[in-house]
N, C-alpha and C. Protein backbone atom coordinates (compact mmCIF):
# COMPACT_ATOMS: atom_id res chain seq x y z
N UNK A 1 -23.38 15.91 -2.87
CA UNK A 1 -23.41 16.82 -1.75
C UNK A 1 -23.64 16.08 -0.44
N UNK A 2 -24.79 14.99 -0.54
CA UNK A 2 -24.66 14.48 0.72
C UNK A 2 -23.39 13.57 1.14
N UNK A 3 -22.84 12.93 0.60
CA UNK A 3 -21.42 12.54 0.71
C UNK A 3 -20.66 13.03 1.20
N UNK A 4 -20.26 14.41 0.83
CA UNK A 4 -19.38 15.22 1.12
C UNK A 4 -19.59 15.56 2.91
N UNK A 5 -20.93 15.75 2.84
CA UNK A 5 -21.42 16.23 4.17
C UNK A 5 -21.19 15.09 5.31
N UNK A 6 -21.85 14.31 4.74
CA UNK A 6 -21.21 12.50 5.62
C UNK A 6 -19.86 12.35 5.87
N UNK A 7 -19.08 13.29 4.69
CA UNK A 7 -17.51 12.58 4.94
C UNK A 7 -16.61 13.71 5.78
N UNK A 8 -17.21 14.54 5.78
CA UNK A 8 -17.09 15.50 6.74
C UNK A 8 -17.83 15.55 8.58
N UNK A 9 -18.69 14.90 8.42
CA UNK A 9 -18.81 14.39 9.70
C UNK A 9 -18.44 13.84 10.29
N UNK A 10 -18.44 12.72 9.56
CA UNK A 10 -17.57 11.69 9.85
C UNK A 10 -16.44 11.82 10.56
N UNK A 11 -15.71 12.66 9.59
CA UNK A 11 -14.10 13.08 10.33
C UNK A 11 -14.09 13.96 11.10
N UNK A 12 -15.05 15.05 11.20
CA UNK A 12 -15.14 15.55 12.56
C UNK A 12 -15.49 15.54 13.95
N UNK A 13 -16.57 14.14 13.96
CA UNK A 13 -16.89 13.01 14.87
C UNK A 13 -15.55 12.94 15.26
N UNK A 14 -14.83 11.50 14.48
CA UNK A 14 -13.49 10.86 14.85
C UNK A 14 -12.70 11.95 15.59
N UNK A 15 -12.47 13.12 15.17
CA UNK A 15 -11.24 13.95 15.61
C UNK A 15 -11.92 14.32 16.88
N UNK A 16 -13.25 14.89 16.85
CA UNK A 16 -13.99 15.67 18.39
C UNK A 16 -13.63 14.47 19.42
N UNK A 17 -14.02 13.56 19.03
CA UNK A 17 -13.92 12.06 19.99
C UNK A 17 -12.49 11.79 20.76
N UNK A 18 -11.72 12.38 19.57
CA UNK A 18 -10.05 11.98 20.00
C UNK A 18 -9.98 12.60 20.80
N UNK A 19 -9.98 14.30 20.69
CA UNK A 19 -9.66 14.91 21.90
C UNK A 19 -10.43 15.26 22.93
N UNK A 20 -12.09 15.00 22.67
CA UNK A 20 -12.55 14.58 23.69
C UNK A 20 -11.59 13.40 24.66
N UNK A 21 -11.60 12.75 24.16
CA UNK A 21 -10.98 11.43 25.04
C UNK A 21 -9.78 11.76 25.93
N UNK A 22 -8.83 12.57 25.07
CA UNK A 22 -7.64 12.99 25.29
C UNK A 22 -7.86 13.94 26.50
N UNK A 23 -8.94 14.40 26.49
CA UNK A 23 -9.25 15.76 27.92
C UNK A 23 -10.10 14.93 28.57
N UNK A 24 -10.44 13.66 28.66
CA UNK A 24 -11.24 12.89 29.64
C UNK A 24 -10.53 12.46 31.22
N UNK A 25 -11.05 12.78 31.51
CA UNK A 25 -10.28 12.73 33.07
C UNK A 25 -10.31 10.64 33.38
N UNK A 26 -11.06 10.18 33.34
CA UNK A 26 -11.47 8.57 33.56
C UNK A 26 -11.14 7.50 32.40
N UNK A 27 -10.46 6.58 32.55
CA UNK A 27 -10.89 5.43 31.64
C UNK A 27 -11.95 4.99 30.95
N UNK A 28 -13.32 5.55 32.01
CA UNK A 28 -13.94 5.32 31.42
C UNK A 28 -14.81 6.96 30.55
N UNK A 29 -14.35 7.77 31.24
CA UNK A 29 -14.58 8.74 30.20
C UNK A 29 -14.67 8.38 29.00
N UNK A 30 -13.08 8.53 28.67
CA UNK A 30 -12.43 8.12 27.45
C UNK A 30 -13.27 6.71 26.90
N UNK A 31 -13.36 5.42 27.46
CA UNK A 31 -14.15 4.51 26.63
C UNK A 31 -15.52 5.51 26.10
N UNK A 32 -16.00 6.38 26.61
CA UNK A 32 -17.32 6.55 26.29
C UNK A 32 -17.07 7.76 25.12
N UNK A 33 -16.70 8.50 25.17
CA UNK A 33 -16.02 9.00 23.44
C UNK A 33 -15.52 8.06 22.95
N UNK A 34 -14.82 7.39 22.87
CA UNK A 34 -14.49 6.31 21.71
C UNK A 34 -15.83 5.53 21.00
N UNK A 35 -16.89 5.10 22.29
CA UNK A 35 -17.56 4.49 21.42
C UNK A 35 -18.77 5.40 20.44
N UNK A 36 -18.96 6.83 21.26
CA UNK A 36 -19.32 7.64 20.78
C UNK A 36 -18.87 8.19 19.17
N UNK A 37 -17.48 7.77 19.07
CA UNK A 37 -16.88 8.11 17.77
C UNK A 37 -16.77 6.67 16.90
N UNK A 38 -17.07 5.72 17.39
CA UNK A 38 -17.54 4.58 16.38
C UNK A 38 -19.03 4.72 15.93
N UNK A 39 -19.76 4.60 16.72
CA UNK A 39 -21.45 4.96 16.62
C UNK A 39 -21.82 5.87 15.33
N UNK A 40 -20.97 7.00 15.69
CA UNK A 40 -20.89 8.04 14.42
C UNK A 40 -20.57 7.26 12.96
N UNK A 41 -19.13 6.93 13.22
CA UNK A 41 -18.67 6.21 12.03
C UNK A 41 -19.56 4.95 11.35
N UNK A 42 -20.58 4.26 12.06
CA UNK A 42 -21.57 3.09 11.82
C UNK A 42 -22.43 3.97 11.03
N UNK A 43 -22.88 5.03 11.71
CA UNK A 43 -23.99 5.79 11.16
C UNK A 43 -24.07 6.14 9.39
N UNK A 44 -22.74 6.59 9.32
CA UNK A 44 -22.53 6.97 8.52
C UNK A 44 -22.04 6.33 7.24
N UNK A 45 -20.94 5.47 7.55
CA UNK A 45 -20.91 4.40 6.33
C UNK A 45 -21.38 3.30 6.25
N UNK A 46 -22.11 2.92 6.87
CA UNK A 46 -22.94 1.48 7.41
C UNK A 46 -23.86 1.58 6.20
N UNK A 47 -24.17 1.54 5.23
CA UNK A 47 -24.87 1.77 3.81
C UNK A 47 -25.92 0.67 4.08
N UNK A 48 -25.79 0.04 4.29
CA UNK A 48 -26.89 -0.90 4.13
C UNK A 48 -27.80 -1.01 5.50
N UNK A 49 -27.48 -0.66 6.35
CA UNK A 49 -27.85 -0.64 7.75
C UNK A 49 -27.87 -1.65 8.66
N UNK A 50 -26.85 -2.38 8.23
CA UNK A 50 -27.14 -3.48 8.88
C UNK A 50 -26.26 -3.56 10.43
N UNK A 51 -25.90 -2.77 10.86
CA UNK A 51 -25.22 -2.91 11.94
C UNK A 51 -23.30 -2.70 11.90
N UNK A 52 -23.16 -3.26 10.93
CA UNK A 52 -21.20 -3.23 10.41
C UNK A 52 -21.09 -2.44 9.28
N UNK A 53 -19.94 -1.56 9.23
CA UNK A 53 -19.43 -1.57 8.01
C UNK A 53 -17.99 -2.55 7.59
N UNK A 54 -18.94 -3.13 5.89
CA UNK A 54 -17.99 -3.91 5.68
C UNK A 54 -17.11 -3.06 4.90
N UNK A 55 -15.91 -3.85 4.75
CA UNK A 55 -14.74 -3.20 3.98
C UNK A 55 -15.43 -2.44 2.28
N UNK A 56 -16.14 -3.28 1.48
CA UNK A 56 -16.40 -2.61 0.55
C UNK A 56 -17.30 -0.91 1.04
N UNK A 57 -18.06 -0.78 1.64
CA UNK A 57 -18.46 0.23 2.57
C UNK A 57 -17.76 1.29 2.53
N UNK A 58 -16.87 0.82 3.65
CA UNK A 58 -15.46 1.83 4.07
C UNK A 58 -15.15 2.17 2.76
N UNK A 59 -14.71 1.62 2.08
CA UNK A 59 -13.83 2.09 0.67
C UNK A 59 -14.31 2.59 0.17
N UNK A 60 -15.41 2.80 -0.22
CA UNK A 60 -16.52 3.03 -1.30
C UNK A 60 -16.43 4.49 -0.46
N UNK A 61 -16.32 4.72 1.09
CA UNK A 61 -16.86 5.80 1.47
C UNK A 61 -15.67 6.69 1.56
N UNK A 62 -14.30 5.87 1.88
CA UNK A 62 -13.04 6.72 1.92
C UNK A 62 -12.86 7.33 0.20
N UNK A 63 -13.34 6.30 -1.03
CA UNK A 63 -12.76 6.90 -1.92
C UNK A 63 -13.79 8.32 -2.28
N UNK A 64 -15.00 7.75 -1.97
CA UNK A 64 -15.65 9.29 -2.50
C UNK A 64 -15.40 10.32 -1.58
N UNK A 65 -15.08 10.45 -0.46
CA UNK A 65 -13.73 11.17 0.27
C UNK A 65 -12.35 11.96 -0.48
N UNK A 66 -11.67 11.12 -0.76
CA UNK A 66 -11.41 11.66 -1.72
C UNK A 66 -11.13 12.13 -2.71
N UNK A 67 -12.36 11.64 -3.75
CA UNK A 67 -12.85 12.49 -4.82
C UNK A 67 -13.20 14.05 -4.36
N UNK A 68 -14.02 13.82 -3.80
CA UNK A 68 -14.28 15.23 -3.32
C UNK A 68 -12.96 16.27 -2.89
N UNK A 69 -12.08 15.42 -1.75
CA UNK A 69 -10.99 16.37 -1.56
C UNK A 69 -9.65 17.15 -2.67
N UNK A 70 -9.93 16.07 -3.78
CA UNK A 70 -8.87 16.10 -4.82
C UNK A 70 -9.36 17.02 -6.15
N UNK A 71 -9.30 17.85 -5.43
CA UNK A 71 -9.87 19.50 -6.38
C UNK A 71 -9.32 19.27 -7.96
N UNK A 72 -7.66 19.11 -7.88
CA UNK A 72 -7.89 19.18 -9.83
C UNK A 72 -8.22 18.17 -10.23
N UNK A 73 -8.43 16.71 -9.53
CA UNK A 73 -8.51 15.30 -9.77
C UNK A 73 -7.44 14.95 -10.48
N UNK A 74 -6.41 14.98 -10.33
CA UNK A 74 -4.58 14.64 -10.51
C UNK A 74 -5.05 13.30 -9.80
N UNK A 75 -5.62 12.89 -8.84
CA UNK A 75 -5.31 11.37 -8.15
C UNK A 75 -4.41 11.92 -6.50
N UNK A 76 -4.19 12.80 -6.41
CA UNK A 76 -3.50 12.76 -5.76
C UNK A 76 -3.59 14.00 -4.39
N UNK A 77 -3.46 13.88 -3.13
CA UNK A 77 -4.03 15.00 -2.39
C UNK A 77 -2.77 15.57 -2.01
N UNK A 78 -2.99 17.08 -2.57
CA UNK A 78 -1.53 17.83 -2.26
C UNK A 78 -1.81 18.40 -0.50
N UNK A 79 -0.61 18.98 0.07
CA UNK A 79 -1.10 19.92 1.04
C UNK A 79 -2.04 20.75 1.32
N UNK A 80 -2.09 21.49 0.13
CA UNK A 80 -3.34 22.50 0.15
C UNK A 80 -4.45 21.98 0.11
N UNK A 81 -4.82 20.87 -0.83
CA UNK A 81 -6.58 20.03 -0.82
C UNK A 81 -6.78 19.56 1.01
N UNK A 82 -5.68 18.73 1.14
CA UNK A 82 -5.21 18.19 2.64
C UNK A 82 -5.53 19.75 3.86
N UNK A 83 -5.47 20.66 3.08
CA UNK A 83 -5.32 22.16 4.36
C UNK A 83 -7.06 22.29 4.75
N UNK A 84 -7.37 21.93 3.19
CA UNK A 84 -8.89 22.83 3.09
C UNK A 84 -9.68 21.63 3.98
N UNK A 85 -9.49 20.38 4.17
CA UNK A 85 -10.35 19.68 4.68
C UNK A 85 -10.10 20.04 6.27
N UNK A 86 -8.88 20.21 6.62
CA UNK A 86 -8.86 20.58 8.23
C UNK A 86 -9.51 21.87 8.60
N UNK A 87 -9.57 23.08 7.77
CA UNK A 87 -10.06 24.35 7.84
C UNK A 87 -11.93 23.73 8.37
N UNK A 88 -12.06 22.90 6.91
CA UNK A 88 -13.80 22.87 7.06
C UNK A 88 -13.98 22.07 8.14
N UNK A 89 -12.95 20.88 8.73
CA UNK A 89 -13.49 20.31 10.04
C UNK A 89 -13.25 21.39 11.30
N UNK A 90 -12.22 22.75 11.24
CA UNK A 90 -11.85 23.55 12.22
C UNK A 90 -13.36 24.02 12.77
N UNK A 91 -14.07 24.46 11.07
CA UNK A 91 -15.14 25.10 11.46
C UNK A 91 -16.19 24.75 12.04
N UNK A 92 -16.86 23.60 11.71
CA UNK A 92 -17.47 22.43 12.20
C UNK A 92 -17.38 22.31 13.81
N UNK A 93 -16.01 22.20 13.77
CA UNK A 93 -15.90 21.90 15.37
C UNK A 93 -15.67 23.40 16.32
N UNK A 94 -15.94 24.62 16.00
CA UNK A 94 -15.81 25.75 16.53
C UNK A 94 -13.79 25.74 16.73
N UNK A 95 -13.24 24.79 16.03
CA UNK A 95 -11.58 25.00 17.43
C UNK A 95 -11.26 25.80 16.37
C-alpha cells in the first residue's frame, strides 16, 4: 500500500510540475517546478537516502509500479489498467 501511494505521487508530482511549468510565465518559473518535480522524485525513490537515486532504485520503483498497475498480472499494461492510473492521478490533482 505504501508503494502504491509513493508511485502515485510520484507521478502526480512529475505531471503537476509539467504543467505547472508549461503555465509558468519565466524561465525561471519553469526552472523552479522542474526542480520542484525532481525533489519529489528524490524523495520518493531515493531508498536509501542518500541523496541520488540509483538505477537499481528507479527500477525496483518503476517495476513495483507496475505490478500494481497490471490488474490481471498478464505482464502487460492494457489501455484500461493505463486509464485507471490517469483517473487516480486526475483525482489527486483536482484537474
Amino acid at each position: 500500500m505504501r508503494i502504491q501511494r509513493k508511485a502515485i505521487l510520484l507521478a502526480a508530482a512529475v505531471i503537476a510540475a509539467g504543467a505547472l511549468a508549461a503555465c509558468a510565465e519565466t524561465k525561471e518559473q519553469r526552472l523552479s517546478m522542474g526542480e520542484l518535480s525532481a525533489q519529489r522524485m528524490l524523495d520518493l525513490a531515493d531508498v536509501n537516502k542518500d541523496g541520488n537515486v540509483s538505477k537499481e532504485e528507479f527500477l525496483k520503483f518503476m517495476g513495483e509500479e507496475f505490478d500494481r498497475l497490471d490488474r490481471n498480472k498478464d505482464q502487460r499494461l492494457s489501455r484500461e489498467e493505463l486509464q485507471r492510473l490517469n483517473e487516480s492521478l486526475s483525482g489527486m490533482t483536482g484537474g
